[in-house]
N, C-alpha and C. Protein backbone atom coordinates (compact mmCIF):
# COMPACT_ATOMS: atom_id res chain seq x y z
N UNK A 1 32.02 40.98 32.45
CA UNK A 1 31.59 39.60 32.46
C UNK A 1 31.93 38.96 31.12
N UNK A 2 32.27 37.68 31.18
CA UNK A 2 33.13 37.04 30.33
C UNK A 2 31.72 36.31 29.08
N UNK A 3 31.69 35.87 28.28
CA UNK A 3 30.59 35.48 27.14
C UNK A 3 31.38 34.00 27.27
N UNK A 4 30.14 33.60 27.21
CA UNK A 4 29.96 32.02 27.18
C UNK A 4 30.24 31.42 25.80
N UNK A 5 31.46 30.56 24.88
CA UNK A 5 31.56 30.44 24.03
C UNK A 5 30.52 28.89 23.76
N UNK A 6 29.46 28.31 24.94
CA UNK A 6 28.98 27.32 24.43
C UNK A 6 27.18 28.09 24.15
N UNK A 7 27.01 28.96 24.82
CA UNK A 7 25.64 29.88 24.03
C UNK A 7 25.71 30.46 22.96
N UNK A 8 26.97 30.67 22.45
CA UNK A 8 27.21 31.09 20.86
C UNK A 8 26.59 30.04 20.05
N UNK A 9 27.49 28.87 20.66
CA UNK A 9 27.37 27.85 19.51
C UNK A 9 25.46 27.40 19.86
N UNK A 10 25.27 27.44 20.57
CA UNK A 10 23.66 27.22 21.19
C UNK A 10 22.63 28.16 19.95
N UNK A 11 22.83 29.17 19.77
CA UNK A 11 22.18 29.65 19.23
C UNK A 11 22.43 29.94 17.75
N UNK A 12 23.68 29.58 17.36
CA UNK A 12 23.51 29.20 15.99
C UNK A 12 23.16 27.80 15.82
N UNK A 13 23.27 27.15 16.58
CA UNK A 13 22.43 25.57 15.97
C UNK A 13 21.21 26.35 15.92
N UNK A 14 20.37 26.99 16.41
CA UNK A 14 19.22 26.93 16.83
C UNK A 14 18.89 27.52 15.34
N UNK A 15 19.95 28.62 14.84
CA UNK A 15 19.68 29.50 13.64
C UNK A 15 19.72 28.59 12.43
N UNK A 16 20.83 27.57 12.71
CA UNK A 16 20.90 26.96 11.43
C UNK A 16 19.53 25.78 11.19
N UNK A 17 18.59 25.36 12.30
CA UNK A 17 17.17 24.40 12.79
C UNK A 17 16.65 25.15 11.60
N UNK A 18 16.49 26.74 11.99
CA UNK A 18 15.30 26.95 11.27
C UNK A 18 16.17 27.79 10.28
N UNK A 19 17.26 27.93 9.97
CA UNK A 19 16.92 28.25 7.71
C UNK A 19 16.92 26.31 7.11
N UNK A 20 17.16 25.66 8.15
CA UNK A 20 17.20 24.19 7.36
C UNK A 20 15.62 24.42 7.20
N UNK A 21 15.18 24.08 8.31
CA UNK A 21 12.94 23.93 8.05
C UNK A 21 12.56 24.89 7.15
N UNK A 22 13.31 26.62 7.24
CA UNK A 22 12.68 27.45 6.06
C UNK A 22 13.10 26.78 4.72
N UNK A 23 14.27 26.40 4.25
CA UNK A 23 14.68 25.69 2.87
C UNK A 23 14.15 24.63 2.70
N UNK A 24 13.58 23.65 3.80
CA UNK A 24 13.12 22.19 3.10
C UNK A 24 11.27 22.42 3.47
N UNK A 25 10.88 23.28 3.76
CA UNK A 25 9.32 23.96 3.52
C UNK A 25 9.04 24.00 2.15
N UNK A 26 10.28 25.16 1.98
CA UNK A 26 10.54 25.97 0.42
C UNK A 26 10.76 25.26 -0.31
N UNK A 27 11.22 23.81 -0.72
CA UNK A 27 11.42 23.30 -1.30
C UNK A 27 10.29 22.11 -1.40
N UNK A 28 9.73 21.72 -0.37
CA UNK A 28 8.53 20.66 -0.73
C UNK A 28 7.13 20.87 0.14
N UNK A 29 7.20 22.69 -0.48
CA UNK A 29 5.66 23.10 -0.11
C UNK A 29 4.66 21.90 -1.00
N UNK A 30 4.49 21.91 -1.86
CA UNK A 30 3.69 21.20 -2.90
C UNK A 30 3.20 19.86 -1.80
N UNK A 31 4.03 19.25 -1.44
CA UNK A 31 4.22 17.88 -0.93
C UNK A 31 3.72 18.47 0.46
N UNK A 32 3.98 19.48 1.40
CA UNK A 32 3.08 20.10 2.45
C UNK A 32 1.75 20.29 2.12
N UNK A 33 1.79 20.99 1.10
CA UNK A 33 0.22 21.21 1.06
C UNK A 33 -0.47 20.18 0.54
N UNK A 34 0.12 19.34 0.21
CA UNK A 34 -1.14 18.11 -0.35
C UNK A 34 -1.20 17.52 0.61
N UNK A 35 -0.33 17.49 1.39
CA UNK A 35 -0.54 15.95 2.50
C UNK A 35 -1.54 16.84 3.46
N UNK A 36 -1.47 18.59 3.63
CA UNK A 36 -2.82 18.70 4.36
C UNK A 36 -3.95 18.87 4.08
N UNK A 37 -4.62 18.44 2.76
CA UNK A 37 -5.46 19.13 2.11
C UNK A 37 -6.07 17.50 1.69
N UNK A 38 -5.48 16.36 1.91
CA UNK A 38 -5.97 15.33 1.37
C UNK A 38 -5.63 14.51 0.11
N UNK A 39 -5.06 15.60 -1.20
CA UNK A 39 -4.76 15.12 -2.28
C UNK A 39 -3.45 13.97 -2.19
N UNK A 40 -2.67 14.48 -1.45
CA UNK A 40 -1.48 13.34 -1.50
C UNK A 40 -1.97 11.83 -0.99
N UNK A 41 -2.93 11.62 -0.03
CA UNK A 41 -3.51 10.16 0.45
C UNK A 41 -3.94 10.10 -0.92
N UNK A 42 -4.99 10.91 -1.40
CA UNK A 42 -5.96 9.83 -2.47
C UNK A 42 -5.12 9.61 -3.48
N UNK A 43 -4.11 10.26 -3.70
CA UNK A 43 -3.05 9.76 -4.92
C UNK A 43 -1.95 8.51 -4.70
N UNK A 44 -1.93 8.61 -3.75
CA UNK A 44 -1.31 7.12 -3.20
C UNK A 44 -2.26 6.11 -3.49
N UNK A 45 -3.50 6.50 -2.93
CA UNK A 45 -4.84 5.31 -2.99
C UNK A 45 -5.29 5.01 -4.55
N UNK A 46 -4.79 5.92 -5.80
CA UNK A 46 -5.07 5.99 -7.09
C UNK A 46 -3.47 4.85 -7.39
N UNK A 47 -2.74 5.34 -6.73
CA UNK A 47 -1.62 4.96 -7.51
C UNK A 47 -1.41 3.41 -7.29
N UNK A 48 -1.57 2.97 -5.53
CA UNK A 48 -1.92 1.37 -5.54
C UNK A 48 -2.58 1.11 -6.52
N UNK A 49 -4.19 1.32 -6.37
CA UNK A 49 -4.71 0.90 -7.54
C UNK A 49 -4.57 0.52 -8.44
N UNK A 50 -3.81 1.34 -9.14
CA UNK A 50 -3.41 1.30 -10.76
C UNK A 50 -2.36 0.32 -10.98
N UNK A 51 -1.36 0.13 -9.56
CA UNK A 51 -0.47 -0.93 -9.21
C UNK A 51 -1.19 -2.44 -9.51
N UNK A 52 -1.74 -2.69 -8.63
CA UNK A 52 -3.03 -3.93 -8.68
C UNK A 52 -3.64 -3.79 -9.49
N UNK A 53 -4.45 -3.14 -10.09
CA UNK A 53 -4.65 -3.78 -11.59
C UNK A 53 -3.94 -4.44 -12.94
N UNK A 54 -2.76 -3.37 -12.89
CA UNK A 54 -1.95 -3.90 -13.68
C UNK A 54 -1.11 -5.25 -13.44
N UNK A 55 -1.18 -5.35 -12.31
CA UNK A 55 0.10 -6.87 -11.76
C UNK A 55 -1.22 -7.81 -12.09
N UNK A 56 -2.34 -7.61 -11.75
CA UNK A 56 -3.33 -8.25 -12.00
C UNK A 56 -4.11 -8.94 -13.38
N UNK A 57 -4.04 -7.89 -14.42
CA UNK A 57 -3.51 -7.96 -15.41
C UNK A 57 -2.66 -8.59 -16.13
N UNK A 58 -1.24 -8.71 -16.14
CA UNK A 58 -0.25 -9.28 -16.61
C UNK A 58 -0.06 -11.14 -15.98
N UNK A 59 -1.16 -11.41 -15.12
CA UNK A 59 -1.50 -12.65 -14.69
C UNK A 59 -2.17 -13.68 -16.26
N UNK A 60 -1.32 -14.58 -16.72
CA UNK A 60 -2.08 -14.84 -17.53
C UNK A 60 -1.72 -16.65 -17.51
N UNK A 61 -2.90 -17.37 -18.05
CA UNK A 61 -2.30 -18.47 -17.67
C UNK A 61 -1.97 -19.00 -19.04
N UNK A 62 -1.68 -20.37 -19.31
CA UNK A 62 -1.16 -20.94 -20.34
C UNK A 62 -2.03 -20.96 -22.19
N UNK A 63 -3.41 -20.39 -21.66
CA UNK A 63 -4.12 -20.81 -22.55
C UNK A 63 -4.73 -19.09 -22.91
N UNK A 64 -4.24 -18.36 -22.53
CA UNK A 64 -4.36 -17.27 -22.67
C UNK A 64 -5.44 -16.32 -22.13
N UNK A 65 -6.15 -16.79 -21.00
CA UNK A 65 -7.21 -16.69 -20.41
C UNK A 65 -6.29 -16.14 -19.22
N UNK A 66 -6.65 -14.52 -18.39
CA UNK A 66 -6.34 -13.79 -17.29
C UNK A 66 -6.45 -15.24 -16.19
N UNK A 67 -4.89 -15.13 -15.47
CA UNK A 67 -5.21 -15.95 -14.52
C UNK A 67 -6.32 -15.10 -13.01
N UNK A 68 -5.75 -13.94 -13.29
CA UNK A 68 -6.30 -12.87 -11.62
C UNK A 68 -7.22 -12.41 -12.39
N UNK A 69 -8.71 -12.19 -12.16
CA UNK A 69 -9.71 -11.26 -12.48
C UNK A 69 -9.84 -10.63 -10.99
N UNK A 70 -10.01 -9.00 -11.52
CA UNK A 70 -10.51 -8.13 -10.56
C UNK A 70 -12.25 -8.20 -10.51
N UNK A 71 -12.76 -7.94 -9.33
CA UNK A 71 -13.95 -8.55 -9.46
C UNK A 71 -14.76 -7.06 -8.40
N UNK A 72 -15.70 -6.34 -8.30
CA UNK A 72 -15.90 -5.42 -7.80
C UNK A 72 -17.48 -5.76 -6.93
N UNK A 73 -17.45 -5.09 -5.39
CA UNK A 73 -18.81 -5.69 -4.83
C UNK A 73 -19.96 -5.97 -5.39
N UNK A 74 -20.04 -5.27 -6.57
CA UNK A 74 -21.51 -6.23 -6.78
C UNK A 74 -21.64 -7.54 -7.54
N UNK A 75 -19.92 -7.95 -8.04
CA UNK A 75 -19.90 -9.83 -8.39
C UNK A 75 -19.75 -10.08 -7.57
N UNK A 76 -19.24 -9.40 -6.33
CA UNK A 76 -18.94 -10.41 -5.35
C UNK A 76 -19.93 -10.79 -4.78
N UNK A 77 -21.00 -9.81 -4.04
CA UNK A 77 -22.03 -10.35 -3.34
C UNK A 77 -22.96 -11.41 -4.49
N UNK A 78 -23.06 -10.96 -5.79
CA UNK A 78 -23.87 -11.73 -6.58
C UNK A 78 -22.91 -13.37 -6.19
N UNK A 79 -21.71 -13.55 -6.29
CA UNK A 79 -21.55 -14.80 -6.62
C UNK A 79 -21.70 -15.38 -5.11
N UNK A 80 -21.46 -14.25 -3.94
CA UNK A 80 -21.72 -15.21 -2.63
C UNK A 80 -22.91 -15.74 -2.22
N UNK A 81 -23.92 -14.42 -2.49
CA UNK A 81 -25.38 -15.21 -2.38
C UNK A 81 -25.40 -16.58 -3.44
N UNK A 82 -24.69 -16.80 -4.88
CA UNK A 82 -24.98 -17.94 -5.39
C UNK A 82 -24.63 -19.04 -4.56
N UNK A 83 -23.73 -19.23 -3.54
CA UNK A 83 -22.83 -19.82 -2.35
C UNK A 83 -22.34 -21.25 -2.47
N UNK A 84 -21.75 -20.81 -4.41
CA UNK A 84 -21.03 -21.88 -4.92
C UNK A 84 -19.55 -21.69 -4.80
N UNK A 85 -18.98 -20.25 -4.04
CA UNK A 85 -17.59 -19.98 -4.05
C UNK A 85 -17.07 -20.16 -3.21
N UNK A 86 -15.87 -19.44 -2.81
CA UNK A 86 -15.07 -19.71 -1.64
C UNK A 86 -14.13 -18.63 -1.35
N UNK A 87 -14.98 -17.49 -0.20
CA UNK A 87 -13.96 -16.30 -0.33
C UNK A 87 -12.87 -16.55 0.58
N UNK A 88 -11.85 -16.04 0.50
CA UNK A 88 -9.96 -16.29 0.95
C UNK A 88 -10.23 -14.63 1.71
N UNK A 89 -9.83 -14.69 2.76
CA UNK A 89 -9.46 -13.51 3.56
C UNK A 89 -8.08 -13.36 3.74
N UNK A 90 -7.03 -12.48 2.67
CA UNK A 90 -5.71 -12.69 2.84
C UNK A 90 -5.03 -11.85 4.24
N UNK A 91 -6.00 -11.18 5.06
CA UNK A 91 -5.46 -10.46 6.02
C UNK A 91 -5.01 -10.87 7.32
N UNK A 92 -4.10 -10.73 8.39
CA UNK A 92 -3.41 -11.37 9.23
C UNK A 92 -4.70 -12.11 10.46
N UNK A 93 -4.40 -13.19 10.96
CA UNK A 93 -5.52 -13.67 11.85
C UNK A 93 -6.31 -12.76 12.91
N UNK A 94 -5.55 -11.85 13.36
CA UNK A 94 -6.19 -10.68 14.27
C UNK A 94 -7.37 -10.10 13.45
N UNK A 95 -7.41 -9.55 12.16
CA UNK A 95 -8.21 -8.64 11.50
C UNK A 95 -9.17 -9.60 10.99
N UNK A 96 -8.99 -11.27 10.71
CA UNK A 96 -10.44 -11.75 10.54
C UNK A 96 -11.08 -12.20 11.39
N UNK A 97 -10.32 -12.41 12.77
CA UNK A 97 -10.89 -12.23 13.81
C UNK A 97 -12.07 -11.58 14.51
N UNK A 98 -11.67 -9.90 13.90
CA UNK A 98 -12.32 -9.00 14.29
C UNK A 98 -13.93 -8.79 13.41
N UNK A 99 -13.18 -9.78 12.27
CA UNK A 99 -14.84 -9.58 11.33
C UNK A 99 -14.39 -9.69 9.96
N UNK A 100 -15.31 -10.73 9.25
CA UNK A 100 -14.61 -11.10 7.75
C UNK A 100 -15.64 -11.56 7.17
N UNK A 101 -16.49 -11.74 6.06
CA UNK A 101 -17.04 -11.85 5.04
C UNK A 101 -17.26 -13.16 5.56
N UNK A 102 -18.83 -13.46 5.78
CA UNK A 102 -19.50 -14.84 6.20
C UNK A 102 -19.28 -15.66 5.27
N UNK A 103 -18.41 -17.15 6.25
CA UNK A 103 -18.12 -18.27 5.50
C UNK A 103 -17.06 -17.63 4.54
N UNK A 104 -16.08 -17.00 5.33
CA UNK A 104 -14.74 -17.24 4.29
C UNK A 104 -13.50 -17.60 5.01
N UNK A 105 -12.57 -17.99 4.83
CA UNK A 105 -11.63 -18.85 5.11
C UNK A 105 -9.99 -17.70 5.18
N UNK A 106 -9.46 -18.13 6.36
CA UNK A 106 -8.29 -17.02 6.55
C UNK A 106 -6.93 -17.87 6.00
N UNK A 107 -6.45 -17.25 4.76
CA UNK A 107 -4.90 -17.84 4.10
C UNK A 107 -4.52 -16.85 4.21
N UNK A 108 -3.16 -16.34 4.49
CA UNK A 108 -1.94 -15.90 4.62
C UNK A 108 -0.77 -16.47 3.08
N UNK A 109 -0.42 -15.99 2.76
CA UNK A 109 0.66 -16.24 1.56
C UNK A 109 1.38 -17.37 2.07
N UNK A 110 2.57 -17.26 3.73
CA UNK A 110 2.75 -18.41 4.23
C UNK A 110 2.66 -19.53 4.39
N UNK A 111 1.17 -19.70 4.45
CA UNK A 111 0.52 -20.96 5.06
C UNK A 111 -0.20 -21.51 3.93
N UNK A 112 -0.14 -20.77 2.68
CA UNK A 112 -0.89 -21.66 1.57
C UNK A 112 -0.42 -23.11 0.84
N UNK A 113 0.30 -23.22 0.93
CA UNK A 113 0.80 -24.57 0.72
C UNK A 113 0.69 -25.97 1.73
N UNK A 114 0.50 -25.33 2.92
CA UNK A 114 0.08 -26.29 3.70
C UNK A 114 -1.41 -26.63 3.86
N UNK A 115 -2.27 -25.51 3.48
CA UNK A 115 -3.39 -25.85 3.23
C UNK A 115 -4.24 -25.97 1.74
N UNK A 116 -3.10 -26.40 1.02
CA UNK A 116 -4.08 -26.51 -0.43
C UNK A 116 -5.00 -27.68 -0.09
N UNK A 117 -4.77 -28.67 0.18
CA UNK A 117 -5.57 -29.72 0.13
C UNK A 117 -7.11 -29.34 0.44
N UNK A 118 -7.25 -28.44 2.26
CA UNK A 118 -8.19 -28.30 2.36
C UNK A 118 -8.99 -26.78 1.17
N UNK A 119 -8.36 -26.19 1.04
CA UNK A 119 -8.33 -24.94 0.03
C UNK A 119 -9.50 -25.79 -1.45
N UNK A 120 -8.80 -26.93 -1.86
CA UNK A 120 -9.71 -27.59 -2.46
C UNK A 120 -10.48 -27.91 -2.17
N UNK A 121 -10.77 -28.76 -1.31
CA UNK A 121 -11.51 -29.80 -0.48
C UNK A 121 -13.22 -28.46 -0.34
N UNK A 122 -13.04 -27.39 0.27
CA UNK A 122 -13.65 -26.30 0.38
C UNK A 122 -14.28 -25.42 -0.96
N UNK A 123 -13.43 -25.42 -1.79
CA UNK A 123 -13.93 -24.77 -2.57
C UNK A 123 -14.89 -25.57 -3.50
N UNK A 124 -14.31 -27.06 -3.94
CA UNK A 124 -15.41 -28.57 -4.17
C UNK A 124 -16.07 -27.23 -5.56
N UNK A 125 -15.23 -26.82 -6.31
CA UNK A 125 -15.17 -26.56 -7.99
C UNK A 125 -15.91 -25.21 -8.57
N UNK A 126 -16.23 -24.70 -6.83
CA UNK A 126 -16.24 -22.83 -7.19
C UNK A 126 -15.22 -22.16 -7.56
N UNK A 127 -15.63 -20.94 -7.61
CA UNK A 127 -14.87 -20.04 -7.52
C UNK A 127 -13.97 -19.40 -6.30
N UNK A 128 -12.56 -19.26 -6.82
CA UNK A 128 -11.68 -18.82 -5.83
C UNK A 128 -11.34 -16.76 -5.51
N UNK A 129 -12.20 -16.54 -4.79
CA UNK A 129 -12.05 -14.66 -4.39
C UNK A 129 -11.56 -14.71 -3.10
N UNK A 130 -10.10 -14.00 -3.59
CA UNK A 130 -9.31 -13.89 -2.29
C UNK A 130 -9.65 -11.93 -2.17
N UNK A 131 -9.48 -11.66 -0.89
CA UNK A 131 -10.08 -10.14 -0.69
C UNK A 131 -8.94 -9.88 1.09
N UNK A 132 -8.67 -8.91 0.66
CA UNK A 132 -8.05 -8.38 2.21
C UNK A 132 -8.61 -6.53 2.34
N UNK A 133 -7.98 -6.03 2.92
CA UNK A 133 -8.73 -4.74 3.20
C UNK A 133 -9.46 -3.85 2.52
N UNK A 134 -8.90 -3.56 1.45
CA UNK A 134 -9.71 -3.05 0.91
C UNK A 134 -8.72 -2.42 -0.54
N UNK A 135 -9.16 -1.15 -1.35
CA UNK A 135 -8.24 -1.28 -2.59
C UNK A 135 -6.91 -1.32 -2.27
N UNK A 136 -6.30 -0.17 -1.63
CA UNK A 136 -5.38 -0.06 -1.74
C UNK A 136 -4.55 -1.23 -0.58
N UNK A 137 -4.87 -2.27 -0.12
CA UNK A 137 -4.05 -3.69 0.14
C UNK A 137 -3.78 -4.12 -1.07
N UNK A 138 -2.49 -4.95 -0.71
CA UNK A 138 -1.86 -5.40 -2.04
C UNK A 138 -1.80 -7.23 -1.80
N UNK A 139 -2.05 -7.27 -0.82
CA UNK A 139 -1.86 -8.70 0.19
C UNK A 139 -2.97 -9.86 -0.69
N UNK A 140 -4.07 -9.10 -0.91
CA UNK A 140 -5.11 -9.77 -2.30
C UNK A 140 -4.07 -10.67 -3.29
N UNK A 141 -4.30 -9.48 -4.10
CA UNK A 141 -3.08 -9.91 -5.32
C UNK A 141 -1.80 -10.70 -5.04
N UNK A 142 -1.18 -10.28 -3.87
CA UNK A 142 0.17 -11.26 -3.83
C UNK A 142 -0.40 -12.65 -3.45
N UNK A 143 -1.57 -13.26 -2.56
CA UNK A 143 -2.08 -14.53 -2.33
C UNK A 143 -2.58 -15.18 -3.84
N UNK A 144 -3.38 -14.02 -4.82
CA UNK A 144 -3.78 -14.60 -5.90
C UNK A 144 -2.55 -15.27 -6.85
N UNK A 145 -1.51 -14.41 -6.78
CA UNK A 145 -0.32 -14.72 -7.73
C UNK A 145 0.45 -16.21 -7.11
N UNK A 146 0.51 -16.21 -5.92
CA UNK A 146 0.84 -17.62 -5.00
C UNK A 146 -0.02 -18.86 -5.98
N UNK A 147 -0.96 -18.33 -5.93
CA UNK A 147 -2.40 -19.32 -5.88
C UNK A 147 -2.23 -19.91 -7.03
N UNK A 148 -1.51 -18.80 -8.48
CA UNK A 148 -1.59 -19.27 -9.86
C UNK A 148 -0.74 -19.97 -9.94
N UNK A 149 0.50 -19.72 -8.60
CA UNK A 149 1.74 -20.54 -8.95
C UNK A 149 1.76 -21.96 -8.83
N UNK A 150 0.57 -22.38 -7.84
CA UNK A 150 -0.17 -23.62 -7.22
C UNK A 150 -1.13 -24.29 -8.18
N UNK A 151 -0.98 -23.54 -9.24
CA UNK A 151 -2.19 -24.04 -10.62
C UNK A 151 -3.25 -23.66 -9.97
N UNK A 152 -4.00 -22.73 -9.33
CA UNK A 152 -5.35 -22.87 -8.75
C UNK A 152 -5.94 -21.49 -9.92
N UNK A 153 -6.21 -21.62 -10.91
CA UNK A 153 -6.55 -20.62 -11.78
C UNK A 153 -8.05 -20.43 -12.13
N UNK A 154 -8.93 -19.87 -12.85
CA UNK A 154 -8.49 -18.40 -12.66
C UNK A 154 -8.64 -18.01 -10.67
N UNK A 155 -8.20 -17.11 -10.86
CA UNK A 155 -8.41 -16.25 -8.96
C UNK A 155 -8.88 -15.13 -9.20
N UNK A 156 -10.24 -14.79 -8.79
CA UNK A 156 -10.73 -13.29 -8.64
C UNK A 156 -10.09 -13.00 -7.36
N UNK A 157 -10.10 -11.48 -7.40
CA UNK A 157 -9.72 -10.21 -6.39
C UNK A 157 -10.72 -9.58 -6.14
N UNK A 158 -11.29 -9.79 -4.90
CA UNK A 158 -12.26 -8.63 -4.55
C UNK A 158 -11.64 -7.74 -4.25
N UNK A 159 -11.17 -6.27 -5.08
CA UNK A 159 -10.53 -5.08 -4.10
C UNK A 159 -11.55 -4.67 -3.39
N UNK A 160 -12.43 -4.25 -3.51
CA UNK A 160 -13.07 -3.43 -2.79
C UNK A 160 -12.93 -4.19 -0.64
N UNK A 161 -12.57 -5.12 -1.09
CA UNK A 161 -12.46 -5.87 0.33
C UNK A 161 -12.88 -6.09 1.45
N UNK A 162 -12.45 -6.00 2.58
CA UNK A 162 -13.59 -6.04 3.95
C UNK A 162 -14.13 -4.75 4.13
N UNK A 163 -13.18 -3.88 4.13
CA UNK A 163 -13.51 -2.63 4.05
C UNK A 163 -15.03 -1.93 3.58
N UNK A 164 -15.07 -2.18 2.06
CA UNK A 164 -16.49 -1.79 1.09
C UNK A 164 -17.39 -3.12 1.51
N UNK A 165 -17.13 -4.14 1.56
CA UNK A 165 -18.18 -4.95 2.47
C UNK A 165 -19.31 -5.19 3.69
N UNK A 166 -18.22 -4.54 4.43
CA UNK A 166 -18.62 -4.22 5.86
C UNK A 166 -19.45 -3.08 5.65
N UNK A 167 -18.70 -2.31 5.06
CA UNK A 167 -19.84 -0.70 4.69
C UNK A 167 -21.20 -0.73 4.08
N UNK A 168 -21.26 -1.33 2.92
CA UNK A 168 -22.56 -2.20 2.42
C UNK A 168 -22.98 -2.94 3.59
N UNK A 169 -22.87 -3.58 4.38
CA UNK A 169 -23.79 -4.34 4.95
C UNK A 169 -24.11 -5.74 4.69
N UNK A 170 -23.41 -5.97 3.92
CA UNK A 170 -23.17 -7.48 3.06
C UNK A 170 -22.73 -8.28 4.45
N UNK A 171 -22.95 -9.43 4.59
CA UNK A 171 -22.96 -10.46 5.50
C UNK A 171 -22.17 -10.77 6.23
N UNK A 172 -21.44 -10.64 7.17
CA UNK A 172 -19.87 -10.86 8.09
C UNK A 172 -20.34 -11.69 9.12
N UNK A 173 -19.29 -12.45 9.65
CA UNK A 173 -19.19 -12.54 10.99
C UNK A 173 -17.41 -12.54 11.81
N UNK A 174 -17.79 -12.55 13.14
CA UNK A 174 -16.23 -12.27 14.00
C UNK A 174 -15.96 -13.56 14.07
N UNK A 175 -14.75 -13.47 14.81
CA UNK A 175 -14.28 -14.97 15.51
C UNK A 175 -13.46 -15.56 14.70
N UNK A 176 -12.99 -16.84 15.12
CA UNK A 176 -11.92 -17.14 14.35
C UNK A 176 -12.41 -18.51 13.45
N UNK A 177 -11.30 -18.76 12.15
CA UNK A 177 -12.22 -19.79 11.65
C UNK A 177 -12.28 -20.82 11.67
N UNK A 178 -13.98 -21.53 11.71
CA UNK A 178 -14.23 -22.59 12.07
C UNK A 178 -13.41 -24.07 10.77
């Protein structure tokens, strides 16, 4: 009986599958074992971070005063119960839909220019805290940096965002905005 020259080749692909998976194992065990063990997420979640603060940071306006302050849940709820501000939900209309920080207002980076007027009109000489998911969103910061470009200065960042909000128990409602 004659040998099949296409099961040859069948089974060395199959040989060469796995010394490729044994060499690229062998080569980014480190990077295997963190991603199952957890350390590789929270180092991503450290490393945004450290991203957004610093872009946040280097926000400065003309007079030398931080245009972006990072602002952490307990200014935030302190300044909402004062309910002289005006929190910005930078996350897409579906997700404030689903539930967003009572009495705050949904901007998108997009659409901010078409609504400065009311953006003012609303805020009537509070404070401006734009907040989207939570730290590691970056969507915060890129609306705040829009915002400075619009002269609307200073802009706090709530990182901690809907996310640490909702978890606290701090005040939400669903639906879309009025």
């Amino acid at each position: 009986m004659e040998k099949l020259p296409g099961k040859k080749i069948f089974f060395e692909s199959i040989l060469l599958c796995i010394i490729g998976f044994g060499v690229g194992f062998v080569i980014n065990r480190q990077v295997v074992t963190d991603s199952f063990n957890g350390s590789l997420v929270t180092a991503i979640k450290q490393q945004l971070q450290e991203e957004i603060a610093q872009k946040a940071g280097q926000s400065q306006s003309e007079d030398g005063r931080q245009a972006i302050v990072i602002i952490d849940a307990e200014k935030a709820k302190a300044w909402f119960d004062d309910g002289q501000d005006l929190f910005i939900d930078a996350r897409p209309d579906y997700q404030y839909e689903a539930g967003h920080i009572a009495g705050s207002v949904n901007i998108i980076g997009n659409t901010l220019e078409d609504r400065l007027d009311e953006l003012m009109d609303r805020a009537s000489g509070g404070r401006l805290i734009v907040y989207c998911v939570g730290p590691e969103c970056p969507e915060a910061v890129e609306l705040a940096d829009l915002m400075v470009e619009f002269d609307l200065k200073p802009v706090y960042v709530y990182t901690g965002g809907w996310e640490q909000w909702s978890q606290l128990g701090y005040p939400s409602e669903t639906g879309k905005e009025l």
